[in-house]
Protein backbone atom coordinates (compact mmCIF):
# COMPACT_ATOMS: atom_id res chain seq x y z
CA UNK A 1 42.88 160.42 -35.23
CA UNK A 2 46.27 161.11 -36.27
CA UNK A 3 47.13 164.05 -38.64
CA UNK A 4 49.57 164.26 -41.30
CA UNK A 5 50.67 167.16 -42.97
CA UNK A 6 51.88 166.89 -46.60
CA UNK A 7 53.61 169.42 -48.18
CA UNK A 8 53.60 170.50 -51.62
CA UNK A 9 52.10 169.64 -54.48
CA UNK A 10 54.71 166.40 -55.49
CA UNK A 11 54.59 164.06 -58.36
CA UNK A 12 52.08 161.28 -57.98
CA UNK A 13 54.35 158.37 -60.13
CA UNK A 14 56.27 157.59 -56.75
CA UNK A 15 53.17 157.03 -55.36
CA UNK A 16 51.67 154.89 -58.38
CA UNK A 17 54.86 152.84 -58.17
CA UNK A 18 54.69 152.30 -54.62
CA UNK A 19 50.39 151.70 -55.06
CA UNK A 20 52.11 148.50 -57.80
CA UNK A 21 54.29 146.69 -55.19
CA UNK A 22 51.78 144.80 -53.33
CA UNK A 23 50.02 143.05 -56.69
CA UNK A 24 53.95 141.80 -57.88
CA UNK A 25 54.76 138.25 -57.36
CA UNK A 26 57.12 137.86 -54.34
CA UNK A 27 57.46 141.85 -53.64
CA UNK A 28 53.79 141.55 -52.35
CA UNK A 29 55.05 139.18 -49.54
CA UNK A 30 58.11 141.75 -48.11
CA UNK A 31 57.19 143.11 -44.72
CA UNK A 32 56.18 146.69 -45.21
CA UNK A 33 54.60 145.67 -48.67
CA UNK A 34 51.97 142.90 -48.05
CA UNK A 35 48.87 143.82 -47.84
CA UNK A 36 46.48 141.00 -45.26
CA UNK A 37 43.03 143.37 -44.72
CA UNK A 38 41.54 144.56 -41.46
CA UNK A 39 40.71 147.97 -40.13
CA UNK A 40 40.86 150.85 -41.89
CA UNK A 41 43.87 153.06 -40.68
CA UNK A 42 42.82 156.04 -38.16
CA UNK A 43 44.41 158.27 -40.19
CA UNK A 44 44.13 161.89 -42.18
CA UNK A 45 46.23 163.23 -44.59
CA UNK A 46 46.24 167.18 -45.27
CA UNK A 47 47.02 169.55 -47.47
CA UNK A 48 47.32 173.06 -46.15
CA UNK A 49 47.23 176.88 -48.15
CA UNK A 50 46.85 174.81 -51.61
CA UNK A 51 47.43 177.01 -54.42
CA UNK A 52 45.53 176.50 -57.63
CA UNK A 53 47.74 176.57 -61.03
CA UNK A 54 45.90 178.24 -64.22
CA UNK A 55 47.64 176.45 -66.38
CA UNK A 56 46.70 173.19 -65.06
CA UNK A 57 43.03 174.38 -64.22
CA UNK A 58 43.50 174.59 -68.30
CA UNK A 59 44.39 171.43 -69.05
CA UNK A 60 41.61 169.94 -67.39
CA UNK A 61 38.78 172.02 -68.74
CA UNK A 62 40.25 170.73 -72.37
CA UNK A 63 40.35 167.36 -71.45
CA UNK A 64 37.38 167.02 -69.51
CA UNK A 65 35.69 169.69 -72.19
CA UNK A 66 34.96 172.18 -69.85
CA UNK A 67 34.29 175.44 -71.17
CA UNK A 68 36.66 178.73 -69.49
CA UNK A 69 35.24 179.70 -67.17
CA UNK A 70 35.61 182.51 -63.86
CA UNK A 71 35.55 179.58 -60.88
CA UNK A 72 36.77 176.02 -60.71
CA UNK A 73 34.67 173.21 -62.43
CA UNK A 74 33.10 171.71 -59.80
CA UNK A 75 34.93 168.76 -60.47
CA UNK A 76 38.27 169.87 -60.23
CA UNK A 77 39.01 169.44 -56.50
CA UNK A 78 39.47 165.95 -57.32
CA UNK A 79 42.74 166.79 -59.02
CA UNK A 80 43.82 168.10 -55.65
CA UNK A 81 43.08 165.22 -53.48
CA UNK A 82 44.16 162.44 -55.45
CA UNK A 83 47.63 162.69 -53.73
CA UNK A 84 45.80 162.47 -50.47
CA UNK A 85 43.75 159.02 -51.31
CA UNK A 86 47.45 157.33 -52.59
CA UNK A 87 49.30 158.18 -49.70
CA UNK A 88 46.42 156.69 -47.48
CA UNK A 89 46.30 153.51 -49.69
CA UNK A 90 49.99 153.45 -49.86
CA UNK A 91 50.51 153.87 -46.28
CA UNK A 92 51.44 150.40 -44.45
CA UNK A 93 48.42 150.94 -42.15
CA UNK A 94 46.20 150.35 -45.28
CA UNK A 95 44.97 147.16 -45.77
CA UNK A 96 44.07 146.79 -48.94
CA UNK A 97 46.61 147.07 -52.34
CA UNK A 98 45.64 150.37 -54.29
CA UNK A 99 45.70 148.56 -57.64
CA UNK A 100 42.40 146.22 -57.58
CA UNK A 101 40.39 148.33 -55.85
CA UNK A 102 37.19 149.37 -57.75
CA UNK A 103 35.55 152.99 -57.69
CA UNK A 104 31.85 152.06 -57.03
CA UNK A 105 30.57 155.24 -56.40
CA UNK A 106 30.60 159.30 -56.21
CA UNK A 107 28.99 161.92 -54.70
CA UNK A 108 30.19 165.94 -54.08
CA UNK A 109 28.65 168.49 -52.55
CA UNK A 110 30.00 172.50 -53.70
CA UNK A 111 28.57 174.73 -50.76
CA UNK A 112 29.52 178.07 -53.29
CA UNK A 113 31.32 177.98 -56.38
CA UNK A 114 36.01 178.50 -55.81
CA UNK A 115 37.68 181.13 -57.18
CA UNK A 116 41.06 179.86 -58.33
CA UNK A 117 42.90 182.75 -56.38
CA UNK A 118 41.61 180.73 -53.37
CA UNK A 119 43.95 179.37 -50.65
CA UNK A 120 42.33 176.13 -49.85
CA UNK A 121 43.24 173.77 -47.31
CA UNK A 122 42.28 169.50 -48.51
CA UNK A 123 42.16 166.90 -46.12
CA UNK A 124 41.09 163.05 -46.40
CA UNK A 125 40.38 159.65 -44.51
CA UNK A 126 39.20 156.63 -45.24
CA UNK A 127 36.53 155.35 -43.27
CA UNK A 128 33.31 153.32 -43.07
CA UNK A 129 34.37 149.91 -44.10
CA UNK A 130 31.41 147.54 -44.84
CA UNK A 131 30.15 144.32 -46.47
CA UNK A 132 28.93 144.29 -49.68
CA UNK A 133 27.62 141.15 -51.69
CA UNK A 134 30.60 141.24 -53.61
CA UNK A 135 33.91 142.06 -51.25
CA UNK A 136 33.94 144.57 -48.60
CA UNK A 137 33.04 148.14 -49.51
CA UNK A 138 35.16 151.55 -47.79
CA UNK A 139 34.78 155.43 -48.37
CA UNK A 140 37.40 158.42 -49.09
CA UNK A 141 36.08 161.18 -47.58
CA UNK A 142 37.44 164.62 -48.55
CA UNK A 143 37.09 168.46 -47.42
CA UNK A 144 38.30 171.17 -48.88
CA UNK A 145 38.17 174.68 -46.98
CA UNK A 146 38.77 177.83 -47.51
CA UNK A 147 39.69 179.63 -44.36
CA UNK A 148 37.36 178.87 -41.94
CA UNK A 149 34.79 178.21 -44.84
CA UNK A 150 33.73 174.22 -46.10
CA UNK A 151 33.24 174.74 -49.73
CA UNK A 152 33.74 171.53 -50.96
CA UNK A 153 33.46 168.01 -49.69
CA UNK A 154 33.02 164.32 -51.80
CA UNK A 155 32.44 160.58 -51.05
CA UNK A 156 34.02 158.30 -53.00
CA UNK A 157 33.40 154.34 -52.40
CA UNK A 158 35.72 151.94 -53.11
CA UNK A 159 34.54 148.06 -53.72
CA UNK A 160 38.03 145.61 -52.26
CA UNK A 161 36.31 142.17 -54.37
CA UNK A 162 36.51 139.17 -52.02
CA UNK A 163 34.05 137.03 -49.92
CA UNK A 164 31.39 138.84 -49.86
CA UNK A 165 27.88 138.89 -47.83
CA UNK A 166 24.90 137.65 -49.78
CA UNK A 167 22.62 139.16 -47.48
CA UNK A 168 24.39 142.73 -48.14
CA UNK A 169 21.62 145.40 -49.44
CA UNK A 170 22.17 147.93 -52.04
CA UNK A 171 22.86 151.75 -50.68
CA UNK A 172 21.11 154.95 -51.52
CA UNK A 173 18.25 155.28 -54.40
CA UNK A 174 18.35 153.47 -57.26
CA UNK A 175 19.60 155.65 -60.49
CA UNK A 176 17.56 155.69 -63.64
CA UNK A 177 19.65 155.18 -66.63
CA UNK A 178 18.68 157.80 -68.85
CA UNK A 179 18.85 157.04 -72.77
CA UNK A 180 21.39 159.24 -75.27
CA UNK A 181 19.14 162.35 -76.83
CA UNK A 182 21.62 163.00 -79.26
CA UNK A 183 25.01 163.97 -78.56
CA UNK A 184 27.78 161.38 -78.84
CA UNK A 185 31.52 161.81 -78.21
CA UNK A 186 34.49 160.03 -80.07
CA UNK A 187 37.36 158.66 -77.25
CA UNK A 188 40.28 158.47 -78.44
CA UNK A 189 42.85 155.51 -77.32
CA UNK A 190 44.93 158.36 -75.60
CA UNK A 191 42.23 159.45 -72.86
CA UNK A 192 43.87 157.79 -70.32
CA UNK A 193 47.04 158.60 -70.28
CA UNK A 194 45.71 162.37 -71.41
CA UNK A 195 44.22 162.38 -67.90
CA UNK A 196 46.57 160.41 -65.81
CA UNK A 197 49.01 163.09 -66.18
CA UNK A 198 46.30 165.54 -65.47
CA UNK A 199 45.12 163.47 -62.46
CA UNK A 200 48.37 161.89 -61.75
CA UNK A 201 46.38 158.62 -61.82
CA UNK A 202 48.53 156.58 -63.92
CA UNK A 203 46.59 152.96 -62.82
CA UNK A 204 47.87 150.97 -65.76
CA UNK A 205 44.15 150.05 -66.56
CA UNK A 206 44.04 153.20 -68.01
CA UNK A 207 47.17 153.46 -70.39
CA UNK A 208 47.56 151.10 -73.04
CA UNK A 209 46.13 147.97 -74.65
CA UNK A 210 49.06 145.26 -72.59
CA UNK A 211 48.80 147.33 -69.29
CA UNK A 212 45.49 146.80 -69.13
CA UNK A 213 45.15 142.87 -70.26
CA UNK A 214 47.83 142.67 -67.43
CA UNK A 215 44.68 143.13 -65.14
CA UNK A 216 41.82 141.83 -66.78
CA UNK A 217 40.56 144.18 -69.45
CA UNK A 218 40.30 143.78 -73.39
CA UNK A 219 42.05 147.28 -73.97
CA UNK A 220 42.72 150.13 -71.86
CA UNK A 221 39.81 151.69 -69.83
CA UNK A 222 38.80 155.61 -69.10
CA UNK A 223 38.78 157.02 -65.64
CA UNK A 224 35.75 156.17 -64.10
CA UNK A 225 36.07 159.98 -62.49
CA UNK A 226 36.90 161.37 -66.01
CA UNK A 227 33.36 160.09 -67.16
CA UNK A 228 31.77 162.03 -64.61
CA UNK A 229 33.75 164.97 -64.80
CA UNK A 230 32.90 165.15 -68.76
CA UNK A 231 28.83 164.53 -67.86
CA UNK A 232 28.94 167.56 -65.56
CA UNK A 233 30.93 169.56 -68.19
CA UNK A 234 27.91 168.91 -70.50
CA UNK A 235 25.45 170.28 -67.67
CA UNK A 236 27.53 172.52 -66.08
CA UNK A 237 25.74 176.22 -67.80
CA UNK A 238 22.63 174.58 -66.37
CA UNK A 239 24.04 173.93 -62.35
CA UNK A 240 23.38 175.73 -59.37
CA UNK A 241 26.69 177.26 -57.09
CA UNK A 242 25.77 175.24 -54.34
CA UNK A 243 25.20 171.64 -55.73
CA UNK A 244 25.20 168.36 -55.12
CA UNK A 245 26.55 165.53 -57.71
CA UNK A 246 25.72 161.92 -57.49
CA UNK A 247 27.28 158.78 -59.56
CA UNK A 248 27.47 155.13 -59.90
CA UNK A 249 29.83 153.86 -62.17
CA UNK A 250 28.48 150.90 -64.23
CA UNK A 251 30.64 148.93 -67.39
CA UNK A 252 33.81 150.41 -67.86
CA UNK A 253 34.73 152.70 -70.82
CA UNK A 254 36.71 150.68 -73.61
CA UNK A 255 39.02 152.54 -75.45
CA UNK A 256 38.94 154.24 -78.18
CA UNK A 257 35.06 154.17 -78.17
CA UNK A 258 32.07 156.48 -78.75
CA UNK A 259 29.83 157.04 -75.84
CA UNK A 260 26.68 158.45 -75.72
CA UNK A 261 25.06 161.30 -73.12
CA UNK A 262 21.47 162.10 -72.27
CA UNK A 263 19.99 164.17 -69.15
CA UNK A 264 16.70 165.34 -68.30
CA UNK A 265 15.09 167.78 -66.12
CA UNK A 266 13.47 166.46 -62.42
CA UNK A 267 11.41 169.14 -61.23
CA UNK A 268 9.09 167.19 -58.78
CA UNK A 269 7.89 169.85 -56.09
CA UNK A 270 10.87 170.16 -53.59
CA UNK A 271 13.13 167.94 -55.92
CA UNK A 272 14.85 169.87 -58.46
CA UNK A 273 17.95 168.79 -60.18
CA UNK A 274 19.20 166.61 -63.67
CA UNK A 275 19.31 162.39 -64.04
CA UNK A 276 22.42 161.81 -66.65
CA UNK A 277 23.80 159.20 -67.75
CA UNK A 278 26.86 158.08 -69.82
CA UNK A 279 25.77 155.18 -72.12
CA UNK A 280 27.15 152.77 -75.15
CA UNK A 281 25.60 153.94 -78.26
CA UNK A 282 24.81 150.59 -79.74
CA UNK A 283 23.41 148.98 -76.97
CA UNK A 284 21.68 151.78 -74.32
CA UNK A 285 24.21 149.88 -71.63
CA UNK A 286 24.88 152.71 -68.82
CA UNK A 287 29.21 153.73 -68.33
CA UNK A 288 27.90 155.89 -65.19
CA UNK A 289 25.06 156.91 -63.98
CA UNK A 290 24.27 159.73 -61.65
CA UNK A 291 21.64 163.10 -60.18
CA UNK A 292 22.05 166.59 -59.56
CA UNK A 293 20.42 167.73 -56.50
């Protein structure tokens, strides 16, 4: 497999702009640019001695409503991989356009909880490329160590839409949607582009009302990985160190829009953990569902 090292932290809007190229008219068919499928690239991207900013660690607690807090939310490592995933889907070994892609599915693991005084090194590929019913399905797989030390490691699936394979069967156990028992939060039409320059995932899906129509969608959409990140915020007094954190993400998040949230306790002899679920207030319809383990 071939290595790259990238260094610094960098701005992720070269990479957005370079992730919009293949889905414009006439720019998509430049050598370089174009985009025709096949095998995933053999390729890792890494991050060494990462240092962790406060201030931004700040940020993303207030946006994702995490409360302060000692260590990282376990949900934060994200934020330091993103630049990892865009330069692989970027790269002209991808080959399949960034924009159009659809997050399916994640899961992370956190083997102990991070301090943020933490040198950590992040590293990514994208690998196990597969049919589903409805295009052909691939995974990001990140690490994050510390030292010698895996602390951290996630599994996000990506669906590419296109001819699909009937025959394709569904992966994993099925989640339970789990109804709202109670709380309800108001989304304002600023969300997205609060955490795109959080993230540095500034997808136009996610920024304003004509962005968005540009690709499909009524009005602009919330981060499918902001919807997680504010379910485990919710939970996050009642989670382990070591965890594990499971989602699917179902109908998109309209904004501005309330949303609903609803767990409940699985204590089932060596199963112990939380079922959550995001869900529209008027109609039960799950945003994301997902487990604790």
């Amino acid at each position: 497999m071939t290595e790259r090292i990238i260094e610094g932290a960098g701005s992720a809007l070269p990479s957005m702009l370079k992730a919009a190229l293949p889905v414009v008219p006439g720019v998509n068919l430049l050598p370089g640019v174009a985009k025709k499928g096949g095998d995933l690239p053999d390729l890792r991207l890494t991050r060494k001695d990462v240092t962790i900013d406060p201030a931004h660690v700040a940020t993303y607690r207030e946006v994702c409503g995490f409360e302060p807090g000692q260590y990282l939310p376990v949900t934060y490592p994200h934020m330091l991989a993103f630049r990892l995933h865009m330069g692989i889907m970027t790269d002209s070994s991808f080959p399949y356009a960034a924009i159009g892609s659809v997050h399916l599915r994640n899961s992370v693991t956190q083997h102990r909880s991070i301090a943020p005084t933490e040198l950590l090194d992040v590293s990514a590929t994208a690998t196990n490329k597969r049919a589903h019913s409805k295009g052909t399905m691939f995974d990001f797989v990140t690490t994050v160590t510390s030292g010698d030390e895996l602390v951290w490691e996630s599994v996000s699936t990506y669906l590419r839409p296109g001819r699909g394979d009937k025959d394709a069967q569904p992966e994993g156990a099925p989640f339970e949607v789990i109804e709202g028992n109670g709380t309800q939060w108001k989304l304002g039409a600023d969300l997205g582009r609060r955490f795109a320059a959080v993230s540095g995932d500034y997808n136009p899906i996610h920024l304003y009302p004509l962005t968005a129509k540009a690709f499909g969608f009524p009005s602009q959409i919330a981060h499918g990985i902001w919807t997680k990140a504010r379910c485990v915020a919710a939970m996050e007094s009642r989670l382990p160190d070591a965890v594990t954190i499971e989602v699917e993400f179902r109908k998109p998040v309209l904004l501005p829009t309330k949303v609903a949230f609803g767990s409940r306790i699985v204590d089932d002899g060596p199963v112990q953990g939380l079922d959550f679920s995001m869900t529209n207030p008027k109609n039960g319809k799950p945003h994301v569902v997902g487990r604790t383990r």
